[in-house]
N, C-alpha and C. Protein backbone atom coordinates (compact mmCIF):
# COMPACT_ATOMS: atom_id res chain seq x y z
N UNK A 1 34.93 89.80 45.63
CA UNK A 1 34.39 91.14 45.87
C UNK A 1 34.99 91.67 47.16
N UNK A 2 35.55 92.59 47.35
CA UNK A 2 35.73 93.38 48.09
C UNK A 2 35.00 93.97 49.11
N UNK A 3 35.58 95.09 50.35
CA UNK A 3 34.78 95.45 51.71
C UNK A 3 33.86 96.55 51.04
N UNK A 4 34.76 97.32 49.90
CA UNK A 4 34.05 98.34 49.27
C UNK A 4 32.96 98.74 48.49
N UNK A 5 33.11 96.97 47.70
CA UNK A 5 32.00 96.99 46.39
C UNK A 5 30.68 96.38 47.60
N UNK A 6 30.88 95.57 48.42
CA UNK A 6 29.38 94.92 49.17
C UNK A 6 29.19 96.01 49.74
N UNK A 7 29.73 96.90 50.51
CA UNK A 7 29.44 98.62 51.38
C UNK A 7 28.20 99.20 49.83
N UNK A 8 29.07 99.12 48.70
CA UNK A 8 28.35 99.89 47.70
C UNK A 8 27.06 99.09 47.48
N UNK A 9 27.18 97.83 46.84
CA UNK A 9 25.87 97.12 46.78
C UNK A 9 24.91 97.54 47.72
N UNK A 10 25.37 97.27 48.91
CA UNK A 10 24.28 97.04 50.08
C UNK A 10 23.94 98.59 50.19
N UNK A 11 24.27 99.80 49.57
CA UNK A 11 23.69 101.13 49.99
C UNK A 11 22.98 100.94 48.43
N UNK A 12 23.33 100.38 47.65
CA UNK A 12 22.45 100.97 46.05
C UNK A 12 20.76 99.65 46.01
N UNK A 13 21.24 98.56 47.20
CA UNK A 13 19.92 97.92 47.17
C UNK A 13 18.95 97.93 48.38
N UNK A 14 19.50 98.77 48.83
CA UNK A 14 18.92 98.93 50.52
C UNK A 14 17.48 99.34 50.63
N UNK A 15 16.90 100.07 49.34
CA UNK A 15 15.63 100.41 48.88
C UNK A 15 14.88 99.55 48.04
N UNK A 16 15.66 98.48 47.45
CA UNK A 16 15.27 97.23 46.40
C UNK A 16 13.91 96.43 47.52
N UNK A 17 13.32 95.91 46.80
CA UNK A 17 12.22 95.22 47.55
C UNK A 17 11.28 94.73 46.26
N UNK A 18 11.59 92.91 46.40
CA UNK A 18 10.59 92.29 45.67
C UNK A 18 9.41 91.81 46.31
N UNK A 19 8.47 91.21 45.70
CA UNK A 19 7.50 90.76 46.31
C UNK A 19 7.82 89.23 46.33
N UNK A 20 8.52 88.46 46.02
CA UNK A 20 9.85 87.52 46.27
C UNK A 20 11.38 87.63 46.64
N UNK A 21 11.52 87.92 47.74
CA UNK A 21 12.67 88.06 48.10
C UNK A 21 13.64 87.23 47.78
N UNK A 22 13.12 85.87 47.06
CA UNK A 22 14.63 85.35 46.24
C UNK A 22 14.63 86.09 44.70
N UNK A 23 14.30 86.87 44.89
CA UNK A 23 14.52 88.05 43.48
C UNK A 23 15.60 88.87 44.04
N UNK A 24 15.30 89.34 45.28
CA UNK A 24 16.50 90.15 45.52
C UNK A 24 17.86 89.89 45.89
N UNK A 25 17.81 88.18 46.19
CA UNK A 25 19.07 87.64 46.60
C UNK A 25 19.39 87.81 45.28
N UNK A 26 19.08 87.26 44.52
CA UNK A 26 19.30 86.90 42.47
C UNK A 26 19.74 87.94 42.29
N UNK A 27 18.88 89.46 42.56
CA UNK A 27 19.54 90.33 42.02
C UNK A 27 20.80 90.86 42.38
N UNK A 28 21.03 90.38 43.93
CA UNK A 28 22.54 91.20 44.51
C UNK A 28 23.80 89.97 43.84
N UNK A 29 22.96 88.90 43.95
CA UNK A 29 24.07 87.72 43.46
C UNK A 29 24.51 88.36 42.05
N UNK A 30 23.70 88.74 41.00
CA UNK A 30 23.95 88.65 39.40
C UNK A 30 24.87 90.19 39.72
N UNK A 31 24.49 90.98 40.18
CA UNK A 31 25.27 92.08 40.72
C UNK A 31 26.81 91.55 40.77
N UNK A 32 27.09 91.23 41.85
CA UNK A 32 28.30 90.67 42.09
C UNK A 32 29.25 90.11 41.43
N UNK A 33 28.73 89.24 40.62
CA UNK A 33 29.26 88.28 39.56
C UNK A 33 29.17 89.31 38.13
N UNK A 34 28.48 90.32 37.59
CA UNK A 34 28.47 91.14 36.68
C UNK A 34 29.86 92.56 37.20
N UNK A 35 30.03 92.62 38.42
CA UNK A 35 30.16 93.98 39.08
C UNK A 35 31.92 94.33 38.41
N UNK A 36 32.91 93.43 37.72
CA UNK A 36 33.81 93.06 37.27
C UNK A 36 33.84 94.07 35.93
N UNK A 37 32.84 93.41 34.98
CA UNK A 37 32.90 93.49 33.83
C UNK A 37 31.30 94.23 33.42
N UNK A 38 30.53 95.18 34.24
CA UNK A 38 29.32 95.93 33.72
C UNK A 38 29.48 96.23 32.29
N UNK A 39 29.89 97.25 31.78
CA UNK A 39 30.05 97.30 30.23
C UNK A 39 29.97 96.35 29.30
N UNK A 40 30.34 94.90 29.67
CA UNK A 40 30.26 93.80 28.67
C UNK A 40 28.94 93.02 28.66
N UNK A 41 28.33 92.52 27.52
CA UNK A 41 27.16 92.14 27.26
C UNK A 41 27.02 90.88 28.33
N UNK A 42 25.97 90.42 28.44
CA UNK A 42 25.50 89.41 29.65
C UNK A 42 26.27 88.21 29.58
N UNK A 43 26.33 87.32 28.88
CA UNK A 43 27.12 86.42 28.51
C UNK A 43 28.60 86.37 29.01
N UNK A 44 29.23 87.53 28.53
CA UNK A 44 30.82 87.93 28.98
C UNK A 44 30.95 88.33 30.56
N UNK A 45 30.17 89.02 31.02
CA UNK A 45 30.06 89.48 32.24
C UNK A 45 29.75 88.38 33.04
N UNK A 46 28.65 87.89 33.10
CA UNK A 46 28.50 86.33 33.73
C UNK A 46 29.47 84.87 33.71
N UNK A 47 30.19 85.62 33.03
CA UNK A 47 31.23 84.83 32.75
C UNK A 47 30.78 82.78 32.70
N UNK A 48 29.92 82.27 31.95
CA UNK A 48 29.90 81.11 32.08
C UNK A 48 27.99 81.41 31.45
N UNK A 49 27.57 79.82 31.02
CA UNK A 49 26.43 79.38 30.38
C UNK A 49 25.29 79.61 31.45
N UNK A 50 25.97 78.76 32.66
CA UNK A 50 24.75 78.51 34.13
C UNK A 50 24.20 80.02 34.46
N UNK A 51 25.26 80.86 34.60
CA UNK A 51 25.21 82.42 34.95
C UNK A 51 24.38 82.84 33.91
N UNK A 52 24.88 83.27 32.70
CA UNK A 52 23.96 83.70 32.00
C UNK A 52 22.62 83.57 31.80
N UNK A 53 22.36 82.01 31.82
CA UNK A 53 21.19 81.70 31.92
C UNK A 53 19.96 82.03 32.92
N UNK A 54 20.79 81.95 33.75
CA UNK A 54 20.20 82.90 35.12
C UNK A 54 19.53 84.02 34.92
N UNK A 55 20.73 84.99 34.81
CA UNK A 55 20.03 86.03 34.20
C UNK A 55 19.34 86.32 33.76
N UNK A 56 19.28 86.02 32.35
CA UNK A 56 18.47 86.19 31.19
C UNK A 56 16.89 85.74 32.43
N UNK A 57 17.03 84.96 33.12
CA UNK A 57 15.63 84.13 33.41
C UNK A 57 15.26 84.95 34.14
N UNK A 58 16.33 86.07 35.10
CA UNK A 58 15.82 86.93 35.93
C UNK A 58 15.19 88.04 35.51
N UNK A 59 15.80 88.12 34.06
CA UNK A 59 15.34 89.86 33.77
C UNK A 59 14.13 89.25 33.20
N UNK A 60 13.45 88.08 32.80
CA UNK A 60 11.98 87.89 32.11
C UNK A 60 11.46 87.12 33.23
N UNK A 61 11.52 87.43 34.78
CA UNK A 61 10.92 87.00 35.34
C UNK A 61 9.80 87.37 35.52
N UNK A 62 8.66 87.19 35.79
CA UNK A 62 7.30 88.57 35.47
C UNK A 62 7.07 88.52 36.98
N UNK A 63 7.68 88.22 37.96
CA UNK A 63 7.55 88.27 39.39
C UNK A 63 8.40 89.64 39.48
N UNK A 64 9.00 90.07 38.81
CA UNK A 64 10.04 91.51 38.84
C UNK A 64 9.74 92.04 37.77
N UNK A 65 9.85 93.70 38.47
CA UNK A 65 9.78 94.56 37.66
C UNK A 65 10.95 95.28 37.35
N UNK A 66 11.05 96.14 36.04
CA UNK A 66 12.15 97.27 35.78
C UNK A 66 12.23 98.21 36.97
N UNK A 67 10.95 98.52 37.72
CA UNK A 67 10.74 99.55 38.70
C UNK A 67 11.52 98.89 39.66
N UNK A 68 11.08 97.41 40.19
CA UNK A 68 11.72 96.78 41.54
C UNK A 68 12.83 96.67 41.14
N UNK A 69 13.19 96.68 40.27
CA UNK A 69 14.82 96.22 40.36
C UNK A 69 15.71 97.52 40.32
N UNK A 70 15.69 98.06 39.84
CA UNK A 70 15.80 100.34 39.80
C UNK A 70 15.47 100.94 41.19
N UNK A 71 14.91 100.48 41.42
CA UNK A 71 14.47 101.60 43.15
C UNK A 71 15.17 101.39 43.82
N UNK A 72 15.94 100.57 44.18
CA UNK A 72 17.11 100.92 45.29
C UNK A 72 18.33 101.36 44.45
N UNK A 73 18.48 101.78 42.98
CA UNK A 73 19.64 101.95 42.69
C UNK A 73 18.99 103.68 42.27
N UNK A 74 18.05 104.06 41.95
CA UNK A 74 17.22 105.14 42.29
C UNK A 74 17.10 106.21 43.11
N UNK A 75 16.74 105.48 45.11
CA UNK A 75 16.80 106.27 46.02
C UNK A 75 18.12 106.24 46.49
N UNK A 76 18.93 105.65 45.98
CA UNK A 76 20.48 105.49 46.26
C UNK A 76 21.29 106.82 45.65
N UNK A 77 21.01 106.89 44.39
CA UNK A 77 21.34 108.11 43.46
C UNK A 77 20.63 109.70 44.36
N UNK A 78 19.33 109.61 44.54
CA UNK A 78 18.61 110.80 45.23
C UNK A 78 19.60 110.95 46.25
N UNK A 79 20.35 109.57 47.44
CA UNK A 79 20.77 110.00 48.44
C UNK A 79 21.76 111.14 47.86
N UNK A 80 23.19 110.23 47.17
CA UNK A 80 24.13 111.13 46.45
C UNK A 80 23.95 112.19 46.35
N UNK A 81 22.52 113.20 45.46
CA UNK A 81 22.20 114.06 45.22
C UNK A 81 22.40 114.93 46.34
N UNK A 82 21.20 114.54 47.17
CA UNK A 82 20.92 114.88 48.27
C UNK A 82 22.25 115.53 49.57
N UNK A 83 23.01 114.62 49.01
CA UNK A 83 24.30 114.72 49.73
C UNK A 83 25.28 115.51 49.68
N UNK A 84 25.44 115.61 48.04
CA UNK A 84 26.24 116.83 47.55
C UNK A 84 26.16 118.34 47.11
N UNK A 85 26.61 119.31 47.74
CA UNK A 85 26.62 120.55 48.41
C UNK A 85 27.32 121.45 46.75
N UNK A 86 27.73 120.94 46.10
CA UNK A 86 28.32 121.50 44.95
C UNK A 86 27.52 121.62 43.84
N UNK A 87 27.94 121.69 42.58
CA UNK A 87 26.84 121.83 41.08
C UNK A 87 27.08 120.04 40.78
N UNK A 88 25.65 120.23 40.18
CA UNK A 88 25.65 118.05 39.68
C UNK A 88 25.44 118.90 38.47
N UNK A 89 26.80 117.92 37.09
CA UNK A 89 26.48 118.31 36.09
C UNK A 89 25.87 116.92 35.14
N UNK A 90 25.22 117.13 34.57
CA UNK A 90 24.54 115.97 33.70
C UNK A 90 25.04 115.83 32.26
N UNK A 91 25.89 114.91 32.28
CA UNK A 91 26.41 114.62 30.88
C UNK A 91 25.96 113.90 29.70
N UNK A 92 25.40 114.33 29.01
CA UNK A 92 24.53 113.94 27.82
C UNK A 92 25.02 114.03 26.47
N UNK A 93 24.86 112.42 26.28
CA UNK A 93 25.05 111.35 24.94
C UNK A 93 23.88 111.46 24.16
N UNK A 94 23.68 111.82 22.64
CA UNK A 94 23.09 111.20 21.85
C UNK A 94 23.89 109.80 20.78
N UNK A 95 23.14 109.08 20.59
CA UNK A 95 23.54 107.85 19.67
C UNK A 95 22.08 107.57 18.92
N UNK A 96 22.68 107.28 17.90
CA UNK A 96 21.77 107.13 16.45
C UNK A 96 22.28 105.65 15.87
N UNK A 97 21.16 105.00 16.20
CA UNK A 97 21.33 103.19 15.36
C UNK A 97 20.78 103.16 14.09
N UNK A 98 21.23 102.50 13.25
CA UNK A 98 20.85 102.73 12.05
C UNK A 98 20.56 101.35 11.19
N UNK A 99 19.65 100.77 10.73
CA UNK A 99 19.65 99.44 10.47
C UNK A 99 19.22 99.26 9.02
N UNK A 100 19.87 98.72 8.69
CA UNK A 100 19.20 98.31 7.21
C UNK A 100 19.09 97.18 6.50
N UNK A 101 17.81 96.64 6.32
CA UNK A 101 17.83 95.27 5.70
C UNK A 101 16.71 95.11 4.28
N UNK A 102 17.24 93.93 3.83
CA UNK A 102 16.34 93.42 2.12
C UNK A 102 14.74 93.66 2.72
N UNK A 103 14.51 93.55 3.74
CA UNK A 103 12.94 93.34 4.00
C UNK A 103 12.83 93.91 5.56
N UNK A 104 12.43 95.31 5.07
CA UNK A 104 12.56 96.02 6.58
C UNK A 104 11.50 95.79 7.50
N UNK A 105 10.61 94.98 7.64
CA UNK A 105 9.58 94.16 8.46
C UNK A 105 10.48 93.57 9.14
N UNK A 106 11.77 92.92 8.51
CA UNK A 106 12.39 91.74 9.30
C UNK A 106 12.83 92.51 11.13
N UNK A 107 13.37 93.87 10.72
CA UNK A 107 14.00 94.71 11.71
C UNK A 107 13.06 94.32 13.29
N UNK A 108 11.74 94.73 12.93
CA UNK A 108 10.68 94.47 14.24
C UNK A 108 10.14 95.81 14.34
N UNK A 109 9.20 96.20 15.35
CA UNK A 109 8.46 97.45 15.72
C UNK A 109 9.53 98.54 16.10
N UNK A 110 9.67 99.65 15.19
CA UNK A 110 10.21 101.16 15.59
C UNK A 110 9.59 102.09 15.75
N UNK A 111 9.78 102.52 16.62
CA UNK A 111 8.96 104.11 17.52
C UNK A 111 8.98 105.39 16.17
N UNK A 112 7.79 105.67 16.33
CA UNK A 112 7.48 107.11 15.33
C UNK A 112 8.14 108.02 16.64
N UNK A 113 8.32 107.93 17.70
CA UNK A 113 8.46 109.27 18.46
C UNK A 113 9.95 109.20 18.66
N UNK A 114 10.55 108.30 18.58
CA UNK A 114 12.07 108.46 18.36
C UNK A 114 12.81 107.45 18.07
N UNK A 115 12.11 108.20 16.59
CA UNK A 115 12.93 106.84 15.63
C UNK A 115 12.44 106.64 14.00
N UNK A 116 12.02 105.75 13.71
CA UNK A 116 10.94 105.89 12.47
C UNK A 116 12.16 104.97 11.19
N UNK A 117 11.90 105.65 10.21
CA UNK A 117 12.26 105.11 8.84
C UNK A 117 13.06 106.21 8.15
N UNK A 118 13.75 106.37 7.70
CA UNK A 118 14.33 107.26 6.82
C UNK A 118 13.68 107.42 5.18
N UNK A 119 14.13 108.23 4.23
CA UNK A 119 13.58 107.89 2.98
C UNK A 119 14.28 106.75 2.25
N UNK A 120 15.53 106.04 2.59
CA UNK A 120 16.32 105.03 2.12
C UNK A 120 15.68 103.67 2.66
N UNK A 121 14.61 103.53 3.91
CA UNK A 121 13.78 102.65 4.06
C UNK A 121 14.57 102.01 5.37
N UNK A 122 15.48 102.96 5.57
CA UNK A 122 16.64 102.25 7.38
C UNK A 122 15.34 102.75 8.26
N UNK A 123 15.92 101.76 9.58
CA UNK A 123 15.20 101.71 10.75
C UNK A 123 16.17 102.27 11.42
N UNK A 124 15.56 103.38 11.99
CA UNK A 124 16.62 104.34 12.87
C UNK A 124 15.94 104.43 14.16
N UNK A 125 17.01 104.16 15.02
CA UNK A 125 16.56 104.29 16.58
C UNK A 125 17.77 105.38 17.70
N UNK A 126 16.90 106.22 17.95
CA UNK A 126 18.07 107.01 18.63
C UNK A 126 17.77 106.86 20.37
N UNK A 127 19.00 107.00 20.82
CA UNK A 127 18.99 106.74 22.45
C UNK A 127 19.64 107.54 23.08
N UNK A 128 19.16 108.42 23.81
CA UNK A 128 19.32 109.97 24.62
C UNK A 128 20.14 109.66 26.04
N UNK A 129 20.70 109.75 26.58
CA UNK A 129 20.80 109.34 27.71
C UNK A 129 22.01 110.20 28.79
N UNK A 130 21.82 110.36 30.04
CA UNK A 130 22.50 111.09 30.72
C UNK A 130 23.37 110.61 31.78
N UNK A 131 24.46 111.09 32.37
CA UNK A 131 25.22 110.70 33.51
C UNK A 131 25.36 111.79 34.56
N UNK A 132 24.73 111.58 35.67
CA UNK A 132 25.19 112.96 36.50
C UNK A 132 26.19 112.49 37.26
N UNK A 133 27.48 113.68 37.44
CA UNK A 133 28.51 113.80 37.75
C UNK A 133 28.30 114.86 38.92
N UNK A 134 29.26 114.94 39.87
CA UNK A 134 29.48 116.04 40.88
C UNK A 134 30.95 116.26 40.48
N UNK A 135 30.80 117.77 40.63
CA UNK A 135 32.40 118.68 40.52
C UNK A 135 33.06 118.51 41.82
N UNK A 136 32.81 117.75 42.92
CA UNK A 136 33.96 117.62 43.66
C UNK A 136 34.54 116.71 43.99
C-alpha cells in the first residue's frame, strides 16, 4: 500500500469507532488487503482462505455494526461534499435480478416493496443505487 491509499484510509476511517477497537484494526487491515481488487467478490479480493475467513467472521461479528463500520466512510463523503464548491452530480443505476427455480420457496424471503414474484412465479429483486460525482 502506498503514502496515498493509508492518507485515504486514515481520512475515510477517522470517524469509524467500535465499541472494540480490534474491530477497527480488522476493519482498516481487511481494507488494505481488499483495497487492490474492491470490485471482486471476498474470496478473490482477500486473496487466500485465512483472509477470507476473516472477513466473512468480521462482517457477522455482532460486536459491529453496518452503521459502525459506514460512519467514517459516511462523514468522510459529507467532508468531500462539504468541500466542493461546484454541482455534485448523482449517478444512478437501476438493476433487476431475476431468479427462477422448480420450487420457488427454495429462492428465500423477497421484499413486496421492491421486488416480489412475477406472474411466471420468478423472484425478482431490484437494486437502486447511486454514485456522487463532482464536475471538477
Amino acid at each position: 500500500m502506498d503514502g496515498a491509499t493509508g492518507a485515504w484510509l486514515d481520512r475515510e476511517l477517522a470517524s469509524s469507532s467500535f465499541v472494540d477497537e480490534r474491530l477497527s484494526k480488522r476493519l482498516r487491515k481487511l481494507l488494505e488487503q481488499m483495497e487492490g481488487d474492491m470490485r471482486e467478490s471476498t474470496p478473490l479480493a482477500c486473496q487466500g482462505g485465512a483472509n477470507t475467513k476473516a472477513a466473512y467472521r468480521f462482517f457477522s461479528n455482532d460486536r459491529g455494526s453496518e452503521e459502525e463500520i459506514l460512519t467514517g466512510h459516511f462523514e468522510a463523503t459529507h467532508g468531500r461534499f462539504a468541500a466542493t464548491t461546484g454541482p455534485i452530480l448523482l449517478l444512478q443505476d437501476r438493476t433487476e435480478f431475476t431468479y427462477q427455480r422448480e420450487r420457488g420457496d427454495q429462492i428465500g424471503m423477497t421484499s413486496r416493496v421492491n421486488g416480489g414474484k412475477d406472474k411466471a412465479g420468478r423472484a425478482r429483486l431490484i437494486l437502486d443505487s447511486e454514485r456522487p460525482i463532482s464536475t471538477l
